[in-house]
Every structure is written in structure tokens, then in C-alpha cells.
Protein backbone atom coordinates (compact mmCIF):
# COMPACT_ATOMS: atom_id res chain seq x y z
CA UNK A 1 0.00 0.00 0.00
CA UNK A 2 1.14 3.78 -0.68
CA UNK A 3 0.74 6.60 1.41
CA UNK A 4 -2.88 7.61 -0.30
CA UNK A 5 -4.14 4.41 0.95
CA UNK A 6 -2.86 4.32 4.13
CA UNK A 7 -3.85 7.94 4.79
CA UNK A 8 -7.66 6.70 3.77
CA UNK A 9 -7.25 3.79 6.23
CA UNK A 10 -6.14 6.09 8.77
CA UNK A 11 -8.93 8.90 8.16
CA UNK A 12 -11.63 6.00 8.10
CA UNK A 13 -9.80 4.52 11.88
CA UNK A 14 -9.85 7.99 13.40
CA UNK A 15 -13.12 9.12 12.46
CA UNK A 16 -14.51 5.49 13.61
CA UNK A 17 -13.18 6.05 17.24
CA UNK A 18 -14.14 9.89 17.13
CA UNK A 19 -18.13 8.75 16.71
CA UNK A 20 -17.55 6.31 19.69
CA UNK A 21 -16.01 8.50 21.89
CA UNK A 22 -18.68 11.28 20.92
CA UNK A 23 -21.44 8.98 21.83
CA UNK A 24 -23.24 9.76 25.55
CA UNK A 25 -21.44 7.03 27.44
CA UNK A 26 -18.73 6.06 29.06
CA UNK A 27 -16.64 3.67 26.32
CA UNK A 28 -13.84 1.29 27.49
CA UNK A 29 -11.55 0.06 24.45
CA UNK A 30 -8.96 -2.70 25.10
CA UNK A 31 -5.61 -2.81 23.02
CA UNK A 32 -2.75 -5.68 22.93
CA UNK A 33 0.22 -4.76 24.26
CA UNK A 34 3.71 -4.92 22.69
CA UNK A 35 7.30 -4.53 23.21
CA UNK A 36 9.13 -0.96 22.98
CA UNK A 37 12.32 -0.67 21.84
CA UNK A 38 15.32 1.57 22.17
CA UNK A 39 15.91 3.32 18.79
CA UNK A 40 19.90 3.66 20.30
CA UNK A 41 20.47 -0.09 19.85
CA UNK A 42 19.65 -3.27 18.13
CA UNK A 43 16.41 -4.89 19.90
CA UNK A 44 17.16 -3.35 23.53
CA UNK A 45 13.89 -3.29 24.92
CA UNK A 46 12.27 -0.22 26.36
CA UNK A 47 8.84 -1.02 27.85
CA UNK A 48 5.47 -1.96 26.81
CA UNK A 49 3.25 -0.24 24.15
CA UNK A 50 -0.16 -0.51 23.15
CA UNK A 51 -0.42 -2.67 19.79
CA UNK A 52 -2.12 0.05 17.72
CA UNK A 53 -2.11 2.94 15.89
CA UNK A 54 -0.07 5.84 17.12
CA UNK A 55 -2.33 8.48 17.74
CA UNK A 56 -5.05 6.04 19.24
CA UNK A 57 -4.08 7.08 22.90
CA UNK A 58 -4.49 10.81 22.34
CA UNK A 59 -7.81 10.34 21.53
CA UNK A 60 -9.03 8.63 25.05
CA UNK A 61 -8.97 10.85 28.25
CA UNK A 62 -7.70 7.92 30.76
CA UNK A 63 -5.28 5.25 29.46
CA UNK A 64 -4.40 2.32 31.83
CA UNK A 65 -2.34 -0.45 31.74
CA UNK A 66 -3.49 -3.50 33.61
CA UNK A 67 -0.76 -5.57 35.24
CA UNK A 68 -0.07 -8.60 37.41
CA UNK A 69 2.34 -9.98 39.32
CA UNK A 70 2.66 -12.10 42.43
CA UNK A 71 2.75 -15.83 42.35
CA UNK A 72 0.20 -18.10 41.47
CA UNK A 73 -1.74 -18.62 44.79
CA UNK A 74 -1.55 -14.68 45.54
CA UNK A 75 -1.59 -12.88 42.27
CA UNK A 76 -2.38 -9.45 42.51
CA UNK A 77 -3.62 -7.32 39.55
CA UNK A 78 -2.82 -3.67 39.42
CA UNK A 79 -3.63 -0.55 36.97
CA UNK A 80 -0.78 1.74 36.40
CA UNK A 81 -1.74 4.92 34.60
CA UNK A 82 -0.61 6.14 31.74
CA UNK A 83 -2.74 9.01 31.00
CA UNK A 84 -5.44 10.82 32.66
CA UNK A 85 -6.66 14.27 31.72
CA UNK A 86 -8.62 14.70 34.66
CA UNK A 87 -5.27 14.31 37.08
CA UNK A 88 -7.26 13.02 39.96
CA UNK A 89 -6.31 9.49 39.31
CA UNK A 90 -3.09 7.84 41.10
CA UNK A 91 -0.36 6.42 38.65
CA UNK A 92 -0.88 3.16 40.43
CA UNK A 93 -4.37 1.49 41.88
CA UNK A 94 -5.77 -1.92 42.67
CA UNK A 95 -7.51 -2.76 39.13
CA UNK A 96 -10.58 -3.74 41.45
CA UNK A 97 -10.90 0.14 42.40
CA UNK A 98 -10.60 1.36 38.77
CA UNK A 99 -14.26 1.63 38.37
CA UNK A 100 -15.27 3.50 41.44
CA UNK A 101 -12.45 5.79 40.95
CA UNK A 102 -13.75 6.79 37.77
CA UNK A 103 -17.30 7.25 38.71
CA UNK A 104 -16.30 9.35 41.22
CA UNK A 105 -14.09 11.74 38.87
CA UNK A 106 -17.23 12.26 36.46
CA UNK A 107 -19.54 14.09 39.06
């Protein structure tokens, strides 16, 4: 594919997540996640990114990034956050308190 097409693909992608997001209600979208890496070196990772288009996380005003760790018996699952244009969430919360949290921040 060329530019022209990609730039249609993009334009049809953005304007499809621009009507959800417009829509009266609250709209949860779940990416992949995949590995970062280092543009200094030869496959030196540098994190985790969301497996999607680039400008997909501007559009959203919270991004989170579920994660787990803990053994098997005690696993604990945790939200760190990414982005949050209302700046009332913390950069890390039990995933179980996400909701609430964001309830609360809307009224």
C-alpha cells in the first residue's frame, strides 16, 4: 500500500473512534500490548506499548495499563496509569478500584 491508501485507512480509523467516543457514554476500548524498543540499539527493549495505531491514545482521556504480578496462589492485579486528563487518578491502583475511581471523577 502507498501513502494515499494508508492515509484513507487512517482517516476512516480515526473518524470510527471519534463517533464512539462522541457517543453519551462512558466507552472502554482494550488494546494488545507490545514490546518498545530503544531506537539507540539493536532490539534493547524499552517497555510496553499498546499494539495500535499511534495516535489512538491521544484520543481517550484515561489510558491504563493493567498488570499482574505475584505468584500463582496470591496474584495481585494492578492498573498503572498512563494518561489521565482529569489528574485526579493515582499512577498506580488496585484494578478492582478502577471503576469507582472513575465514577467518582465524572460528578
Amino acid at each position: 500500500m502507498g501513502p494515499r491508501e494508508w492515509s484513507q485507512i487512517k482517516s476512516s480509523y480515526r473518524n470510527f473512534l471519534t463517533s464512539l467516543i462522541d457517543l453519551p457514554l462512558h466507552i472502554v476500548c482494550c488494546a494488545r500490548e507490545k514490546q518498545k524498543y530503544k531506537e539507540t540499539g539493536f532490539m534493547i527493549s524499552d517497555g510496553n506499548a499498546p499494539d495500535c495505531e499511534k495516535s489512538t491514545e491521544y484520543l481517550f482521556d484515561v489510558v491504563l495499563q493493567l498488570t499482574t504480578y505475584g505468584d500463582r496462589e496470591k496474584k495481585i492485579y494492578e492498573s498503572v496509569t498512563t494518561k489521565d486528563r482529569s489528574g485526579k487518578l493515582p499512577a498506580i491502583v488496585e484494578t478492582d478500584k478502577v471503576a469507582a475511581m472513575l465514577l467518582d471523577i465524572q460528578e
